[in-house]
PDB file of N, CA and C in Angstrom:
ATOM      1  N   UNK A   1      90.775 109.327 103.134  1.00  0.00           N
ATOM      2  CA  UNK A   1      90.100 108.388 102.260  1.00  0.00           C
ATOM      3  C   UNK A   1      91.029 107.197 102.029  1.00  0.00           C
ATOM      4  N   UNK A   2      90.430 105.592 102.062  1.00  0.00           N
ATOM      5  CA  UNK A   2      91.041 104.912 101.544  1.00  0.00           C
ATOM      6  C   UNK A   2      90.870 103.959 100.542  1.00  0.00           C
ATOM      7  N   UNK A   3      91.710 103.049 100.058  1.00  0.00           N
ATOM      8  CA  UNK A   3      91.088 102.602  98.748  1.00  0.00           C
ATOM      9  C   UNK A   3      92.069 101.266  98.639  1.00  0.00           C
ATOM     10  N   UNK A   4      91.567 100.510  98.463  1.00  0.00           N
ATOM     11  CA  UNK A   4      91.923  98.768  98.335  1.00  0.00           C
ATOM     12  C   UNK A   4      92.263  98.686  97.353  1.00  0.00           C
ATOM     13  N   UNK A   5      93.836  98.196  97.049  1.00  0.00           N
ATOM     14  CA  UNK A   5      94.030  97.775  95.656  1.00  0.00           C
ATOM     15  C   UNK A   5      94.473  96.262  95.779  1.00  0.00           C
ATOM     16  N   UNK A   6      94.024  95.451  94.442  1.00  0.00           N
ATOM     17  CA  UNK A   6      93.912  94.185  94.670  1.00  0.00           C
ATOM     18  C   UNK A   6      95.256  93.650  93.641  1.00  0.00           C
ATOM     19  N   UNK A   7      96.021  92.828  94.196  1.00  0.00           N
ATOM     20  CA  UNK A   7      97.106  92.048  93.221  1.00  0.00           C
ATOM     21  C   UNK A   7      96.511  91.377  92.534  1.00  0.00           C
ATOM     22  N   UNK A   8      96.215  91.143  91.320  1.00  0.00           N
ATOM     23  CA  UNK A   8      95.628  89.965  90.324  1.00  0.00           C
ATOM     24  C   UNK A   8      96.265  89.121  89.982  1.00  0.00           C
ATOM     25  N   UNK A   9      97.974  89.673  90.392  1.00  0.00           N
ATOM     26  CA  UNK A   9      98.892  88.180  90.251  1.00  0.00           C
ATOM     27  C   UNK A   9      98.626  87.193  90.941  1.00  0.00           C
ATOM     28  N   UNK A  10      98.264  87.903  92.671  1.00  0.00           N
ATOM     29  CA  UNK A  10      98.322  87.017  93.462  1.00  0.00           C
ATOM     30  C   UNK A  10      96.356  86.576  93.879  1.00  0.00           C
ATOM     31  N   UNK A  11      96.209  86.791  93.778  1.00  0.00           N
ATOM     32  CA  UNK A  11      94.498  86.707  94.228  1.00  0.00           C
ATOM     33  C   UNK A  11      94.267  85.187  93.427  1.00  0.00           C
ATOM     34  N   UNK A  12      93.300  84.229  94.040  1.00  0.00           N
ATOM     35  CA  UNK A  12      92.972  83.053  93.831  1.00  0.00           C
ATOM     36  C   UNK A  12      91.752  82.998  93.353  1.00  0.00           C
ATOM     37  N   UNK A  13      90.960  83.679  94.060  1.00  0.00           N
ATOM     38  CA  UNK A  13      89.402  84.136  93.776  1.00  0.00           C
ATOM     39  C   UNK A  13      88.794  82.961  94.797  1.00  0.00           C
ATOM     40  N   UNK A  14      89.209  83.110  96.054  1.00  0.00           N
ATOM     41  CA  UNK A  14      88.669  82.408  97.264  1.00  0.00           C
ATOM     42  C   UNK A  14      87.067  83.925  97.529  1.00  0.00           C
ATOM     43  N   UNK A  15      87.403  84.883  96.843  1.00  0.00           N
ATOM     44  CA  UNK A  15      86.389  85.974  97.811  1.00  0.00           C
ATOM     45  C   UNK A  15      85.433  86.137  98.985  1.00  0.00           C
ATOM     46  N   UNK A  16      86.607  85.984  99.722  1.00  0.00           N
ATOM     47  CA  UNK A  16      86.596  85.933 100.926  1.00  0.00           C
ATOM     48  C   UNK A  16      86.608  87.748 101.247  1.00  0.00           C
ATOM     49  N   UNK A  17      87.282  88.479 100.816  1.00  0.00           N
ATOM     50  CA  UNK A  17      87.057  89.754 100.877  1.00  0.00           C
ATOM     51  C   UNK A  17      85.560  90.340 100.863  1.00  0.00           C
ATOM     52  N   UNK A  18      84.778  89.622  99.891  1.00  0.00           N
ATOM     53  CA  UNK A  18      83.582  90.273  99.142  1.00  0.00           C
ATOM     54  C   UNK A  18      82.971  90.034 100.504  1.00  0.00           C
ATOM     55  N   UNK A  19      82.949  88.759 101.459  1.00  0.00           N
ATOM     56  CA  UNK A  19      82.431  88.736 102.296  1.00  0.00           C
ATOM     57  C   UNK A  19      82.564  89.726 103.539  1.00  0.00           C
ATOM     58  N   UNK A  20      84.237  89.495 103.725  1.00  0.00           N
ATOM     59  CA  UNK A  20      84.106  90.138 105.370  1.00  0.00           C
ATOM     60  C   UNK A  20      84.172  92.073 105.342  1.00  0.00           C
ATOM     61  N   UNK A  21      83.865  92.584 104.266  1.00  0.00           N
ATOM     62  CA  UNK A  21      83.919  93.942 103.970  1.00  0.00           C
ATOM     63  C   UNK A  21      82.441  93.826 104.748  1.00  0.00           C
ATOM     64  N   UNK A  22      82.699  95.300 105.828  1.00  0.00           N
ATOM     65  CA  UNK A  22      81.542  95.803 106.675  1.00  0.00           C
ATOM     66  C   UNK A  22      80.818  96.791 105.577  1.00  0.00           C
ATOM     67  N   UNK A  23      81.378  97.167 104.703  1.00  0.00           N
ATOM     68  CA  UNK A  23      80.876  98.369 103.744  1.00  0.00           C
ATOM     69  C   UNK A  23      80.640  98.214 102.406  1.00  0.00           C
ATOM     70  N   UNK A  24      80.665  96.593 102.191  1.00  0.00           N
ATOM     71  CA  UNK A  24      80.640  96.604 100.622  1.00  0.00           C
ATOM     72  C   UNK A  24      81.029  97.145  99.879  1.00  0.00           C
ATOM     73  N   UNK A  25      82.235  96.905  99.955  1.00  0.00           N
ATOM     74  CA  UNK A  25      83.281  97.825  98.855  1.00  0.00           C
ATOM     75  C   UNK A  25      83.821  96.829  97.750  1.00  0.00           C
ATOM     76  N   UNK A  26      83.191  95.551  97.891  1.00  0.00           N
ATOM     77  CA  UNK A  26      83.578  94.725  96.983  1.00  0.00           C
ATOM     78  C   UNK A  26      82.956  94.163  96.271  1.00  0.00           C
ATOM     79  N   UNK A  27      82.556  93.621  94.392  1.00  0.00           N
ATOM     80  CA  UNK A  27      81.750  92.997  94.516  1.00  0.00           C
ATOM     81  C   UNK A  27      82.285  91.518  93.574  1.00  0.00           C
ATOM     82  N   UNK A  28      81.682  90.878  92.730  1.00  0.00           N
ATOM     83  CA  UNK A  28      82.186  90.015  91.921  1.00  0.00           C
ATOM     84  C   UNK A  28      81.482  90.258  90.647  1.00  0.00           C
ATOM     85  N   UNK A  29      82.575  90.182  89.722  1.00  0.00           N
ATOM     86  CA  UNK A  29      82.034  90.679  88.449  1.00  0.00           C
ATOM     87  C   UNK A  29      82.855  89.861  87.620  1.00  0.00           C
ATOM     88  N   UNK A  30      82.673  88.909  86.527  1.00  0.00           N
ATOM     89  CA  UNK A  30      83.150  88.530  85.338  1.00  0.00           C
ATOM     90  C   UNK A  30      84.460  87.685  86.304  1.00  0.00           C
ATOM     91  N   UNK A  31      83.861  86.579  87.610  1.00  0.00           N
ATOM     92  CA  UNK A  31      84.354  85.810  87.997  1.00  0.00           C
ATOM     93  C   UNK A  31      85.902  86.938  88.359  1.00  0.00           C
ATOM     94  N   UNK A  32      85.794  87.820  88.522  1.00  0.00           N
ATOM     95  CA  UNK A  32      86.688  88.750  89.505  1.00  0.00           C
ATOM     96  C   UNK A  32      86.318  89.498  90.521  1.00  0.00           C
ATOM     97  N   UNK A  33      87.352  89.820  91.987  1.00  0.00           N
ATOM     98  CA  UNK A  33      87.385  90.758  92.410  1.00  0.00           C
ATOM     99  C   UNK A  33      86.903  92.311  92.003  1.00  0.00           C
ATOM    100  N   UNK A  34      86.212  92.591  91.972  1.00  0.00           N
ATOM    101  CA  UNK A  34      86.224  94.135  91.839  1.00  0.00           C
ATOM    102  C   UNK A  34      86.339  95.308  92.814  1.00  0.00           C
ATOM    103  N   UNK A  35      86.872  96.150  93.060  1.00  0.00           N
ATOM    104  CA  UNK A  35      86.525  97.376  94.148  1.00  0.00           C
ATOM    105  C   UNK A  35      85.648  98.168  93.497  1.00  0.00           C
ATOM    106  N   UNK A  36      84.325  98.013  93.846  1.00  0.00           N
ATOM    107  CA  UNK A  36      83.126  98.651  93.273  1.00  0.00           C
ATOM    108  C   UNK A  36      82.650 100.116  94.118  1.00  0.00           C
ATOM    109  N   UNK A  37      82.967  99.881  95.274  1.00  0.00           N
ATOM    110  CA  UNK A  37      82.714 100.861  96.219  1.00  0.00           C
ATOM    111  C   UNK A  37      83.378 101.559  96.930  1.00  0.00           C
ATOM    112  N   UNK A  38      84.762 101.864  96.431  1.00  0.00           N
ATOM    113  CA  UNK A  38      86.024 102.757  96.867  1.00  0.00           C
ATOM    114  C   UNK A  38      85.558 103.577  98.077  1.00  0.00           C
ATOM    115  N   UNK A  39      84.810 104.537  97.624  1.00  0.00           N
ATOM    116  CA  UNK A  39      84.620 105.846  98.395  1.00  0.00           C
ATOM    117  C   UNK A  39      83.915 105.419  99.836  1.00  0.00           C
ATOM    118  N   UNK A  40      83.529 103.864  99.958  1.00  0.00           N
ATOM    119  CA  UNK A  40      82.476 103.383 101.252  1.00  0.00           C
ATOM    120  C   UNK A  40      84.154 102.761 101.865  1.00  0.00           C
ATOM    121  N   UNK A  41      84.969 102.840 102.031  1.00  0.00           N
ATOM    122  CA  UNK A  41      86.265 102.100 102.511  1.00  0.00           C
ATOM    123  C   UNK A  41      86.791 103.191 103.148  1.00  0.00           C
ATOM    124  N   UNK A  42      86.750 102.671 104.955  1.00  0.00           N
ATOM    125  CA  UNK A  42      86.828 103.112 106.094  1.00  0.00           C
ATOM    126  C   UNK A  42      88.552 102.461 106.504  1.00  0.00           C
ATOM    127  N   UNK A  43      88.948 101.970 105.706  1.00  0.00           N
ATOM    128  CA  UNK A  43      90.259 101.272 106.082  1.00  0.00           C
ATOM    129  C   UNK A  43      90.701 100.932 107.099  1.00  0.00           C
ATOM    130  N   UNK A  44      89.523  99.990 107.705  1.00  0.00           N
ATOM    131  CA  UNK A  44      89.778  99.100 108.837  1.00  0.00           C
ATOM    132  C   UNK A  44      90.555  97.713 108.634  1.00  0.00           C
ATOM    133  N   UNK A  45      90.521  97.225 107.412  1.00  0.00           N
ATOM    134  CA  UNK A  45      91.794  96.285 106.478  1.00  0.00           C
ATOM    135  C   UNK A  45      91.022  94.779 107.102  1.00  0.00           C
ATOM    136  N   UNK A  46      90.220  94.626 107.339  1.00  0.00           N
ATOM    137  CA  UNK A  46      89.187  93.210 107.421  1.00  0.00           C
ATOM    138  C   UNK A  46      90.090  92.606 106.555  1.00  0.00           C
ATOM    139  N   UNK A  47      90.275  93.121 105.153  1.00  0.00           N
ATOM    140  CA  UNK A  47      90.031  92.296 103.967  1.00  0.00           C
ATOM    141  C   UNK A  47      91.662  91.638 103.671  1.00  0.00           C
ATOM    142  N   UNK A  48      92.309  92.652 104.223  1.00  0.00           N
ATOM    143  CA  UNK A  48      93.577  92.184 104.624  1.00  0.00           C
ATOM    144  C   UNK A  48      94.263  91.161 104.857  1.00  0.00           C
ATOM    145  N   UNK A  49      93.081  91.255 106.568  1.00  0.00           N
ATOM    146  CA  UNK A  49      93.318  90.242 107.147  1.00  0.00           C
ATOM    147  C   UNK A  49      92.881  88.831 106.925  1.00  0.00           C
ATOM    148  N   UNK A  50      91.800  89.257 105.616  1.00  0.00           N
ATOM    149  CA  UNK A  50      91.077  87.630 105.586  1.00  0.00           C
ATOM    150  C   UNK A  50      91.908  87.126 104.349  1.00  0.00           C
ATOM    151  N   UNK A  51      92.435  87.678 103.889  1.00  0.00           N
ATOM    152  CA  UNK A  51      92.728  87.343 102.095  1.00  0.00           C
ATOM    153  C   UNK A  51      93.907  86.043 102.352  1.00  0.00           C
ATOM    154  N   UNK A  52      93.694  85.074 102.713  1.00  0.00           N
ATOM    155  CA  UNK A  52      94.891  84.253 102.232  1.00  0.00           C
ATOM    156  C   UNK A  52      96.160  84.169 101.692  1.00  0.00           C
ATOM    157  N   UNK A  53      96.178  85.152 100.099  1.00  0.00           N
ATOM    158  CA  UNK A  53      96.803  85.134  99.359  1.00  0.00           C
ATOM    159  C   UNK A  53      97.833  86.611  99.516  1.00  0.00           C
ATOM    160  N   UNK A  54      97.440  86.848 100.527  1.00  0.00           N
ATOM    161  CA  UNK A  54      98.032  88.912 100.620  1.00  0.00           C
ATOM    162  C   UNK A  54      97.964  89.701  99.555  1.00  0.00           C
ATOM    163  N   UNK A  55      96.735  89.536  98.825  1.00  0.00           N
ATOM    164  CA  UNK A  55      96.637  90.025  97.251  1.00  0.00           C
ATOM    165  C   UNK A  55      96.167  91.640  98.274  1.00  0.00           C
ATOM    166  N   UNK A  56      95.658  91.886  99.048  1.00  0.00           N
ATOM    167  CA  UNK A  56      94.695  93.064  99.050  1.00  0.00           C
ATOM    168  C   UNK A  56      95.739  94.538  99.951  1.00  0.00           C
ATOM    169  N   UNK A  57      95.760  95.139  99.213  1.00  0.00           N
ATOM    170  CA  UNK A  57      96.818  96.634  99.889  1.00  0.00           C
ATOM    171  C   UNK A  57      95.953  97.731 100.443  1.00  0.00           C
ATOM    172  N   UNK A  58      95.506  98.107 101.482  1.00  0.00           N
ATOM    173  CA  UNK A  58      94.617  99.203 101.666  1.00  0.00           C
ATOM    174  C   UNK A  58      95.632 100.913 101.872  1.00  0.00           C
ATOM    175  N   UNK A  59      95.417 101.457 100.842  1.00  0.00           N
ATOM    176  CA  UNK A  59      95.995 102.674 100.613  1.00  0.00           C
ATOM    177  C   UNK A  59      95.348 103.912 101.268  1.00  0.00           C
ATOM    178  N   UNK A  60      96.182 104.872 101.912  1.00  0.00           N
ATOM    179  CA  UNK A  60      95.362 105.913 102.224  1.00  0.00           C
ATOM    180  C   UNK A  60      95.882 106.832 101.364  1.00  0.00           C
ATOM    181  N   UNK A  61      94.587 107.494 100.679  1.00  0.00           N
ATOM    182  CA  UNK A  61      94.737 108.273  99.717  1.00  0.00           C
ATOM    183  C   UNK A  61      95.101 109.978 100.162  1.00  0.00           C
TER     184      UNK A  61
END
């Protein structure tokens, strides 16, 4: 299992993540990042790779 954890130091709120997630594991809530859908995260690291800011860590649990 894996699970995306997001830096809030570093994150801009480009959400660009929310987009390139194949599984919707992300959504936007209260003008933030959220990981709404943990358990749908296949940790292929898309979000990784798109994030600009290197805010996004994909953990295997």
């Amino acid at each position: 299992m894996y699970f995306p954890n997001i830096d809030r130091a570093k994150c801009t709120k480009y959400f660009l993540c929310v987009n390139i997630c194949p599984k919707d594991v992300f959504e936007i809530q209260n003008d933030e990042v959220q990981v709404a859908n943990p358990a749908q995260c296949n940790g292929c690291e898309a979000c990784v790779a798109e994030c600009p800011d290197d805010a996004i860590v994909v953990c295997d649990t």
